[in-house]
C-alpha atoms as a PDB file:
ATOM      1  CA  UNK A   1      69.176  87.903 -46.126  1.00  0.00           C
ATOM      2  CA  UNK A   2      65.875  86.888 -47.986  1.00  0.00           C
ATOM      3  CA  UNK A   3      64.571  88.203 -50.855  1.00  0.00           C
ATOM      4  CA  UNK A   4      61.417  89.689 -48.743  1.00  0.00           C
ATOM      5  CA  UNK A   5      64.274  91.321 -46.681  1.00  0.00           C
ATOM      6  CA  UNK A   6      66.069  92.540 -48.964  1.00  0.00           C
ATOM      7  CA  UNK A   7      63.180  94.376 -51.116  1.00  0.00           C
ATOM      8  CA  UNK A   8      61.429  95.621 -47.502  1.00  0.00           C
ATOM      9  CA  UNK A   9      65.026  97.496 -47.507  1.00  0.00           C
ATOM     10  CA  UNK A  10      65.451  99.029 -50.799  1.00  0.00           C
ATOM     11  CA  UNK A  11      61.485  99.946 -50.687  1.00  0.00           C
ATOM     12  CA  UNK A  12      62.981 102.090 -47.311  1.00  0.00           C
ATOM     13  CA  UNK A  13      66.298 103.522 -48.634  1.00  0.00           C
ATOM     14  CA  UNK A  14      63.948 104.220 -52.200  1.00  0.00           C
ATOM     15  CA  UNK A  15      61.244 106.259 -50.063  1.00  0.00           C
ATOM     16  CA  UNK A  16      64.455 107.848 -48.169  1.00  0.00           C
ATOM     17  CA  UNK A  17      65.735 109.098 -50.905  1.00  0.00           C
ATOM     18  CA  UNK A  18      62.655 110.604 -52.499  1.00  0.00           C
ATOM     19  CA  UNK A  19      61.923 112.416 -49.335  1.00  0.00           C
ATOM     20  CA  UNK A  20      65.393 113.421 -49.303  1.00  0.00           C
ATOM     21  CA  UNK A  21      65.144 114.701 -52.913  1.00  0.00           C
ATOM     22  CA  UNK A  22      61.611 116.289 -52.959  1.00  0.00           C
ATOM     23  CA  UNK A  23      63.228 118.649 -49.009  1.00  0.00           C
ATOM     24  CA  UNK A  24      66.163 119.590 -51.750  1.00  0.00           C
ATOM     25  CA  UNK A  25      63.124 121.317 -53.909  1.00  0.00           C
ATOM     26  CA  UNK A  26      62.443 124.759 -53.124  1.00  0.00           C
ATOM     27  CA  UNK A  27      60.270 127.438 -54.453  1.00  0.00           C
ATOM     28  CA  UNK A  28      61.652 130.493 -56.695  1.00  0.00           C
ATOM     29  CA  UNK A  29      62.720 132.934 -54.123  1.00  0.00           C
ATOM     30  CA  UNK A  30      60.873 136.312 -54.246  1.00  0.00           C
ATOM     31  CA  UNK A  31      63.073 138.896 -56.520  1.00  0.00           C
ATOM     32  CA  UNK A  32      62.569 142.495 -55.648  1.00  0.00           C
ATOM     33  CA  UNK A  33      60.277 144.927 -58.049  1.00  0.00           C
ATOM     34  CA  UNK A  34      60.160 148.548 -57.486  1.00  0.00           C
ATOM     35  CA  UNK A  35      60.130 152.053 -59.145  1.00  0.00           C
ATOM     36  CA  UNK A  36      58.062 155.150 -59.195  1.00  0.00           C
ATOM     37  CA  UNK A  37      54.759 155.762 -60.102  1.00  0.00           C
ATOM     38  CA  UNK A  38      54.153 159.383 -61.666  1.00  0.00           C
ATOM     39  CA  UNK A  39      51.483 161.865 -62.835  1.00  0.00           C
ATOM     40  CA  UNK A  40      51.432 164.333 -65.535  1.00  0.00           C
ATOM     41  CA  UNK A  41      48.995 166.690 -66.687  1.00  0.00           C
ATOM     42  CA  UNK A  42      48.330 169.511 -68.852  1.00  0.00           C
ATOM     43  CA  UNK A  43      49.960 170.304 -72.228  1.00  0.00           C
ATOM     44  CA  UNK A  44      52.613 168.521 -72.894  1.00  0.00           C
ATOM     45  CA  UNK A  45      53.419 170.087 -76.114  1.00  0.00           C
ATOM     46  CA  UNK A  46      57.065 171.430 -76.854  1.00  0.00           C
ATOM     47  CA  UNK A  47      56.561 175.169 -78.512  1.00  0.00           C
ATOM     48  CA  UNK A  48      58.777 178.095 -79.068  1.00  0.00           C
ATOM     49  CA  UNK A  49      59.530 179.588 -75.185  1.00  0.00           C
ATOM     50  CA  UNK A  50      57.004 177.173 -73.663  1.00  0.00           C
ATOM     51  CA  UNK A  51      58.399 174.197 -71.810  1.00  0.00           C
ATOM     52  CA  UNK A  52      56.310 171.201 -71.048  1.00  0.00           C
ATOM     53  CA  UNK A  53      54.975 170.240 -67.010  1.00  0.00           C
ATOM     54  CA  UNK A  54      56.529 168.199 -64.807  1.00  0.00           C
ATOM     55  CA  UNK A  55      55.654 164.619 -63.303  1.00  0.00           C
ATOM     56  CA  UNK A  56      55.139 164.099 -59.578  1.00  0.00           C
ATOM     57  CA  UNK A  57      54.798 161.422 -57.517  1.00  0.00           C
ATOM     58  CA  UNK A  58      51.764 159.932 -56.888  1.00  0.00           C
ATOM     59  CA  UNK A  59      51.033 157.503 -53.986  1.00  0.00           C
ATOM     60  CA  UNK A  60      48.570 154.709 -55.560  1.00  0.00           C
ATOM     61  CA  UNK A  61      47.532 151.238 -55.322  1.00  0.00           C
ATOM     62  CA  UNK A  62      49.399 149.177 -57.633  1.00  0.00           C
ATOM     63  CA  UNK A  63      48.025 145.658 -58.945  1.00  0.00           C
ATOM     64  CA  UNK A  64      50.715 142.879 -60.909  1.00  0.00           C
ATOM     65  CA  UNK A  65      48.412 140.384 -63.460  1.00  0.00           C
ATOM     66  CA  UNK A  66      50.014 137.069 -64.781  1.00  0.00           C
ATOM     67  CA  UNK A  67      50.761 138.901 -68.310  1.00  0.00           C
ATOM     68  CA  UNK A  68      47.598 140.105 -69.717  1.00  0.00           C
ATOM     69  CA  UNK A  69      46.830 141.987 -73.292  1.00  0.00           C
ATOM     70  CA  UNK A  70      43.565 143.880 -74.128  1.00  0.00           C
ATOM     71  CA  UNK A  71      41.564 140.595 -74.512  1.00  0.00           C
ATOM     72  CA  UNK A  72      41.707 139.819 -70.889  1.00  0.00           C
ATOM     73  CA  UNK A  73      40.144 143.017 -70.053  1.00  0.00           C
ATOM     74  CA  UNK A  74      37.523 145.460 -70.533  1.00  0.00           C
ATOM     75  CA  UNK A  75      37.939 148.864 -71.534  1.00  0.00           C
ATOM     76  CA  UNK A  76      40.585 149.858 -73.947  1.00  0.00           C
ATOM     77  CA  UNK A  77      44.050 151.914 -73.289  1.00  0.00           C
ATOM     78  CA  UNK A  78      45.076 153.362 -71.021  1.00  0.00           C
ATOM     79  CA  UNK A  79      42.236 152.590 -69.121  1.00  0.00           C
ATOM     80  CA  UNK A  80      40.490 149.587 -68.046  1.00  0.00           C
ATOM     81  CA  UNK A  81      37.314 148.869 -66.449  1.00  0.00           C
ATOM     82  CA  UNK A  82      38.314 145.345 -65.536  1.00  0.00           C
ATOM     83  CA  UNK A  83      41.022 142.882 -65.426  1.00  0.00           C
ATOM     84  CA  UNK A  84      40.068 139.459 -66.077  1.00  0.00           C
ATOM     85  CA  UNK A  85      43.372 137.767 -65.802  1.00  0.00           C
ATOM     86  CA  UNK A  86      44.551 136.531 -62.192  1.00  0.00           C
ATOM     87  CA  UNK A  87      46.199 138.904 -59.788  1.00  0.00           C
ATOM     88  CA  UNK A  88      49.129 137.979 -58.363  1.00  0.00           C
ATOM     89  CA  UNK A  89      50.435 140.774 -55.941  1.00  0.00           C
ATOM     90  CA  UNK A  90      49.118 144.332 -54.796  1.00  0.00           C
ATOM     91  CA  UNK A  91      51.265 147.171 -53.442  1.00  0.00           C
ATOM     92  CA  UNK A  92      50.821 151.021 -52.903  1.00  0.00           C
ATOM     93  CA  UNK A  93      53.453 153.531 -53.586  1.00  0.00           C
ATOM     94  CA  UNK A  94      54.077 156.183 -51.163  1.00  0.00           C
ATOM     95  CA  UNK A  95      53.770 160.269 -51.255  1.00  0.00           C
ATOM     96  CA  UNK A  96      56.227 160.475 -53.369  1.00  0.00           C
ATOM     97  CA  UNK A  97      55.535 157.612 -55.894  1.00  0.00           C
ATOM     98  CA  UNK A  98      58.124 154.995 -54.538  1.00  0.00           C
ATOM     99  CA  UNK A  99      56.605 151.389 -54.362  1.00  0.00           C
ATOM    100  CA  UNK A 100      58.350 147.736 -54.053  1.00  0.00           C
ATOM    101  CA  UNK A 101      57.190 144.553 -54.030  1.00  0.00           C
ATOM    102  CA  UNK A 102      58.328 140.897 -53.967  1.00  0.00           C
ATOM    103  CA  UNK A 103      57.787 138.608 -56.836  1.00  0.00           C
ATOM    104  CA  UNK A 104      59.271 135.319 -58.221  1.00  0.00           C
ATOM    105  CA  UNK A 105      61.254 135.595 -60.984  1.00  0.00           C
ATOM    106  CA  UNK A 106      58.315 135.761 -64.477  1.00  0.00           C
ATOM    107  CA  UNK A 107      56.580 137.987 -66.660  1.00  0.00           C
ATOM    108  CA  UNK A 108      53.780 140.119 -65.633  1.00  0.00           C
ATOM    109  CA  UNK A 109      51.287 143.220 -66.033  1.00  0.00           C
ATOM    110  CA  UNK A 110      51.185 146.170 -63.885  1.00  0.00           C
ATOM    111  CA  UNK A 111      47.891 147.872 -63.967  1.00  0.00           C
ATOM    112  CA  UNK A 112      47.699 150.855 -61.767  1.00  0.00           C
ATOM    113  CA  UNK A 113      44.447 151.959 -59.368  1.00  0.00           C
ATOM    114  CA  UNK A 114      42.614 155.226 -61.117  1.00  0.00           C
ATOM    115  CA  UNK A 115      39.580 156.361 -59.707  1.00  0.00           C
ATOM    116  CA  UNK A 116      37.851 155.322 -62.828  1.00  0.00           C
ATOM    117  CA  UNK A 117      39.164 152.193 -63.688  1.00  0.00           C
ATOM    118  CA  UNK A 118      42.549 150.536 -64.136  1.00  0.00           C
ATOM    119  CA  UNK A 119      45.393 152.350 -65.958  1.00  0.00           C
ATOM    120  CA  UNK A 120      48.155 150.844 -68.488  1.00  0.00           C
ATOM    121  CA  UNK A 121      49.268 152.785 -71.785  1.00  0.00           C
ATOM    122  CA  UNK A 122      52.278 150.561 -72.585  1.00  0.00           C
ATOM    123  CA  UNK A 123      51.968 147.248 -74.422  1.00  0.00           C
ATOM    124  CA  UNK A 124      55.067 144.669 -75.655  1.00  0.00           C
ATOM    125  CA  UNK A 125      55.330 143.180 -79.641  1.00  0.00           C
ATOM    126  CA  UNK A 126      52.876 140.211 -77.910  1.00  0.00           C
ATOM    127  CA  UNK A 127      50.411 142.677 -76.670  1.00  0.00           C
ATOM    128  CA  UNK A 128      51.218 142.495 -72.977  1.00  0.00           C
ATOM    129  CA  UNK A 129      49.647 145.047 -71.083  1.00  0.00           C
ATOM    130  CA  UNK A 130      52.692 147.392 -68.708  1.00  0.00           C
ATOM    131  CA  UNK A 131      54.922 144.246 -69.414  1.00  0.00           C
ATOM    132  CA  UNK A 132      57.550 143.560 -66.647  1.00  0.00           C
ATOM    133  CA  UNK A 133      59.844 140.963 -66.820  1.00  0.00           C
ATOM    134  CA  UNK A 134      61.541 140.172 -63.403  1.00  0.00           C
ATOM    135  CA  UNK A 135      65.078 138.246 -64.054  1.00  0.00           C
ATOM    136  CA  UNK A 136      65.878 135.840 -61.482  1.00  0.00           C
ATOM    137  CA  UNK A 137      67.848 137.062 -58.734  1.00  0.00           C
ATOM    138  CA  UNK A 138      68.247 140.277 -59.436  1.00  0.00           C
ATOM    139  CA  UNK A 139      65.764 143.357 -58.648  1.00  0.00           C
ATOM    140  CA  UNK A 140      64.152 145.497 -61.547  1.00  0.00           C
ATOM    141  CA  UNK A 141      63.534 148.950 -61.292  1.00  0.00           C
ATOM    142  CA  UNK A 142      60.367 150.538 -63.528  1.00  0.00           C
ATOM    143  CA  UNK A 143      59.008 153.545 -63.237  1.00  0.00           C
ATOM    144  CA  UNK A 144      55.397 154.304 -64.703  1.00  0.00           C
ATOM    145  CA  UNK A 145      54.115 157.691 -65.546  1.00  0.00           C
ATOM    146  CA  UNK A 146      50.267 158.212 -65.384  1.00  0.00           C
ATOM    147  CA  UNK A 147      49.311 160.571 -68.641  1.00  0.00           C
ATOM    148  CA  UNK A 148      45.545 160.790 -68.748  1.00  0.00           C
ATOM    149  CA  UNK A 149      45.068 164.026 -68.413  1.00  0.00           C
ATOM    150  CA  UNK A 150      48.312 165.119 -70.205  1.00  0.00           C
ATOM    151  CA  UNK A 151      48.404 166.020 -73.870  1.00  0.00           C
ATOM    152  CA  UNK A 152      50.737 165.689 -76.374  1.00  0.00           C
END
């Protein structure tokens, strides 16, 4: 075999193998998030013989942000006017607040549809606005409760 031959033949079994290697690849499969979104209004404050309202479900439009804090918006908590961060997935929970969607495994925002702008009134120790972090593999269950008419 000559030398031409014999590098014409590893140049083949080299591109086989990286073809070979880069079909092994595959994408983060989609990991399952769901929960319950739910309202609550009116005074919320404990007192002798008074007992506080109860949440409902709520069927809304649910948006999920690559993690986003109060700079990458406009408005201030727990509601925004805009989100300025890019959105990755939108859902919509049903009469009764359930909602699910499919993410990859990662660490997002969940901002949820008002009629007046965007709501989120949780925040992690790095400012992250209704932080979520989806483990790989294995669904996560949140719930979120929508307080802005509630007080407390």
């Amino acid at each position: 075999m000559t030398v031409k031959t014999t590098f014409k033949l590893l140049a083949l079994i080299g591109c086989g193998l990286f073809i070979a290697c880069k079909a092994k690849k595959r994408t983060p499969s989609a990991t399952l998030l769901q929960g319950h979104i739910y309202y609550l209004s009116g005074n919320q404050m404990p007192g002798p013989g008074r007992t506080t309202g109860k949440s409902r479900g709520v069927k809304r439009e649910i948006l999920i942000y690559r993690p986003t804090t109060s700079k990458g918006t406009s408005g201030q908590m727990p509601l925004f006017s805009q989100i300025n961060t890019k959105l990755v997935a939108r859902t919509q929970s049903n009469a009764s607040g359930y909602y699910q969607v499919k993410l990859p495994a990662g660490k997002y925002s969940v901002f949820i549809k008002e009629e007046n702008g965007f709501f989120a009134a949780e925040a992690d120790g790095e400012e992250h606005l209704n932080p979520v972090v989806i483990p790989a593999g294995h669904p996560l269950t949140k719930d979120f409760t929508i307080t802005l008419h509630a007080a407390f």
